[in-house]
C-alpha atoms as a PDB file:
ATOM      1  CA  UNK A   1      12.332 -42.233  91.966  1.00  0.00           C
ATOM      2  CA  UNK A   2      11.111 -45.828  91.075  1.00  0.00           C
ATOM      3  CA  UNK A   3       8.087 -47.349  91.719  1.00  0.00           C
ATOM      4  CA  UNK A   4       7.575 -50.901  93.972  1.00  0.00           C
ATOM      5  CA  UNK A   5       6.202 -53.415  92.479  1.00  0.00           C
ATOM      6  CA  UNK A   6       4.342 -56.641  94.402  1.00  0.00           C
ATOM      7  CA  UNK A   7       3.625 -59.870  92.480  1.00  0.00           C
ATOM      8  CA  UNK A   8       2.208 -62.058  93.759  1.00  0.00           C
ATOM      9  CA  UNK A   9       0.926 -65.423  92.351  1.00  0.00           C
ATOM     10  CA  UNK A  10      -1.239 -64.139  88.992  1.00  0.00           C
ATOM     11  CA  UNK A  11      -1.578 -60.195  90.825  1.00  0.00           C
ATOM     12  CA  UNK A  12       0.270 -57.744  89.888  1.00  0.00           C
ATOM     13  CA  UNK A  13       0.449 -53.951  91.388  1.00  0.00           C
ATOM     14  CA  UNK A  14       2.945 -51.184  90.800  1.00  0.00           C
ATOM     15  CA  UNK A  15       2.686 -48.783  93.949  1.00  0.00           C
ATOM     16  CA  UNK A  16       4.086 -45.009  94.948  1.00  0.00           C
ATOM     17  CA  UNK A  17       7.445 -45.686  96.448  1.00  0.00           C
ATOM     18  CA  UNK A  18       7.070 -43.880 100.207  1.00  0.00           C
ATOM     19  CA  UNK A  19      10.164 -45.335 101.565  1.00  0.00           C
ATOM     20  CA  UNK A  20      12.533 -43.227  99.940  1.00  0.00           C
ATOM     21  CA  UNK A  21      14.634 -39.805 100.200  1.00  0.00           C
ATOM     22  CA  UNK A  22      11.974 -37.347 100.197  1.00  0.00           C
ATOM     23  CA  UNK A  23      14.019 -34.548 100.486  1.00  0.00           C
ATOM     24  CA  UNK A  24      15.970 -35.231  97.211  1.00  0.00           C
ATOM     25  CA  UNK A  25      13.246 -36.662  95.634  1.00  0.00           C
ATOM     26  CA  UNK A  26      11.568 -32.791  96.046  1.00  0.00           C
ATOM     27  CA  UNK A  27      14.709 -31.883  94.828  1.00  0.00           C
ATOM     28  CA  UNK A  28      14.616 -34.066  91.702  1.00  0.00           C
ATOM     29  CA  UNK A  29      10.824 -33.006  91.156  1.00  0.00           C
ATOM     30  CA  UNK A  30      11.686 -29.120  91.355  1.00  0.00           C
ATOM     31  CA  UNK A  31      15.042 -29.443  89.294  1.00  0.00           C
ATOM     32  CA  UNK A  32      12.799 -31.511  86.767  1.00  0.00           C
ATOM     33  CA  UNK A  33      10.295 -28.538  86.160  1.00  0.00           C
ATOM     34  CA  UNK A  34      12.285 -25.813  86.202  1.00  0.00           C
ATOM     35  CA  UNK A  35      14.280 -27.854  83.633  1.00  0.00           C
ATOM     36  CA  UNK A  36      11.319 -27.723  80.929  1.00  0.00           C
ATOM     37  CA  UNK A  37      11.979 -24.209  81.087  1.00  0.00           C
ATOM     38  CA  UNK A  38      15.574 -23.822  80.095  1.00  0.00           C
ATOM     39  CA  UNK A  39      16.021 -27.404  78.254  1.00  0.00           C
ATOM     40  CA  UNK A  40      14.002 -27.944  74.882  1.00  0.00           C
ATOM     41  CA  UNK A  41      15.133 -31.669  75.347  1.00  0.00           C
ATOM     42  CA  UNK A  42      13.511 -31.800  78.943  1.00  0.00           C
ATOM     43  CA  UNK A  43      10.256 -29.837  77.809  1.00  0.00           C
ATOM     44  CA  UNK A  44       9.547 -32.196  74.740  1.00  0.00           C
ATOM     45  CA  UNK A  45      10.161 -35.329  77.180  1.00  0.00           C
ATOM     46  CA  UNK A  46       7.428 -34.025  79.417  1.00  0.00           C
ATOM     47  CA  UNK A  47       5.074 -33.342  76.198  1.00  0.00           C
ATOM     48  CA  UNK A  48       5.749 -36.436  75.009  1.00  0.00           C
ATOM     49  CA  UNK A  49       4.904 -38.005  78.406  1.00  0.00           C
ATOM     50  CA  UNK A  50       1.401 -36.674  78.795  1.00  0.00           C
ATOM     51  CA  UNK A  51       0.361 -36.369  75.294  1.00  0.00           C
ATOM     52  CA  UNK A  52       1.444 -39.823  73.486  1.00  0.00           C
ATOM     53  CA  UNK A  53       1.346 -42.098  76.883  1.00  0.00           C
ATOM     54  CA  UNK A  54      -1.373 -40.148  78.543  1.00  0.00           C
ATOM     55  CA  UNK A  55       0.537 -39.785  81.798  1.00  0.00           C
ATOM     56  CA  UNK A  56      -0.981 -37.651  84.816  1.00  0.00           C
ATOM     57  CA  UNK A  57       1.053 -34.113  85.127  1.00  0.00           C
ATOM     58  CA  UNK A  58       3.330 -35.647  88.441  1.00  0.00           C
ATOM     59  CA  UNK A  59       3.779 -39.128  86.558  1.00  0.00           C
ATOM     60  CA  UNK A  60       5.835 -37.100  83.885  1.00  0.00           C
ATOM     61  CA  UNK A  61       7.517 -35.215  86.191  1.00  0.00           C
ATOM     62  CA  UNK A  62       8.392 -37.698  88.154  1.00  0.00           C
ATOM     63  CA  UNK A  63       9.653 -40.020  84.823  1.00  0.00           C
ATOM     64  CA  UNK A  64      11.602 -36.812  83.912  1.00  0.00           C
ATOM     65  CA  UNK A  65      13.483 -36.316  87.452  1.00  0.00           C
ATOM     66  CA  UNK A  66      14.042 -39.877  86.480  1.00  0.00           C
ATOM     67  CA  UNK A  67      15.947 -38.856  83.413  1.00  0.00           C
ATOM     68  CA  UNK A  68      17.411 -36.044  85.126  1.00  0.00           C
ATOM     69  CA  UNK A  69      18.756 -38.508  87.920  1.00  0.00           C
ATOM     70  CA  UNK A  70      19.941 -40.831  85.534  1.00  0.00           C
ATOM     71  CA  UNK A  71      22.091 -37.754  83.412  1.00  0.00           C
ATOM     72  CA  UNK A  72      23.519 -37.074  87.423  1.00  0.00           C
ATOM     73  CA  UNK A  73      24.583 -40.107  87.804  1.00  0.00           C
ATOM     74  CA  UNK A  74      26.476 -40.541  84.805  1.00  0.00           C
ATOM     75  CA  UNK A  75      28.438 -37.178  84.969  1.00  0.00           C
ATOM     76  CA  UNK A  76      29.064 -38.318  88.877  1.00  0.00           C
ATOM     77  CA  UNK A  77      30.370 -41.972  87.803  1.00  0.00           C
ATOM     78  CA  UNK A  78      32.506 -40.984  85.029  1.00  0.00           C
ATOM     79  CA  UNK A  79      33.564 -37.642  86.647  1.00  0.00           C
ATOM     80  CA  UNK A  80      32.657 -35.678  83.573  1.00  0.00           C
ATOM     81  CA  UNK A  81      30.349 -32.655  82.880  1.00  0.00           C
ATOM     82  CA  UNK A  82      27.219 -32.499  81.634  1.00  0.00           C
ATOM     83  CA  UNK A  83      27.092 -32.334  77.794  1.00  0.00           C
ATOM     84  CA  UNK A  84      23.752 -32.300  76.838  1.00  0.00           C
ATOM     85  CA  UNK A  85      25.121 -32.025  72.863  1.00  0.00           C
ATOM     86  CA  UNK A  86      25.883 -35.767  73.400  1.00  0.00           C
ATOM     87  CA  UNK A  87      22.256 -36.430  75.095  1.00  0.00           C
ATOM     88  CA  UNK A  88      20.738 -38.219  71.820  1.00  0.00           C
ATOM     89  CA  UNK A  89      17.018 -37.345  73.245  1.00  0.00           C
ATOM     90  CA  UNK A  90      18.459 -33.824  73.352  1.00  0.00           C
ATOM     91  CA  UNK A  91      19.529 -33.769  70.126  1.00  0.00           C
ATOM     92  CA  UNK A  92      16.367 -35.164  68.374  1.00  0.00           C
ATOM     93  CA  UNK A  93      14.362 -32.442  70.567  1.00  0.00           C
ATOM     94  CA  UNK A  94      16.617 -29.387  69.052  1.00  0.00           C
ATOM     95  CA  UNK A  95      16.214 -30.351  65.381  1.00  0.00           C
ATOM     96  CA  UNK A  96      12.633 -30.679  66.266  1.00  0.00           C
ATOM     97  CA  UNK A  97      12.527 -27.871  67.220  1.00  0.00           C
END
């Protein structure tokens, strides 16, 4: 889900990481949009992506499969369910909302 980036000397770039899983990458990206249905938490992430930082529609959904893959691999390391109660972007999205 990250990018690459190559520095070199005073250059900089940040490129589209094509060496990856692109099966669960689709995965993430799917899971991550039918997520701003269902999750107010998830939906005001992606607003909050393309209005305030002016991100391109798949550069937010991309950053929030990020988040998604990030809540995954908590519940997977500490063998616990997902509670999205404890989620603190969660909670500032529901009394937002």
């Amino acid at each position: 889900m990250a990018a690459v980036t190559r520095a070199s000397g005073r250059s900089r770039k940040v490129r589209f990481r094509y060496a990856a899983n692109t099966i669960l990458r689709e995965a993430a990206m799917w899971w991550a949009y039918n997520s701003m249905k269902e999750a107010p938490w998830a939906k005001a992430a992606f607003r909050e992506a393309r209005d305030r930082r002016g991100q391109h529609y798949h550069r937010a959904l991309r950053g929030l499969a990020a988040r998604w893959m990030r809540v995954l691999w908590t519940c997977w390391s500490t063998h616990t369910p997902c509670a999205l109660k404890r989620h603190t972007t969660a909670q500032a999205a529901l009394s937002a909302g």
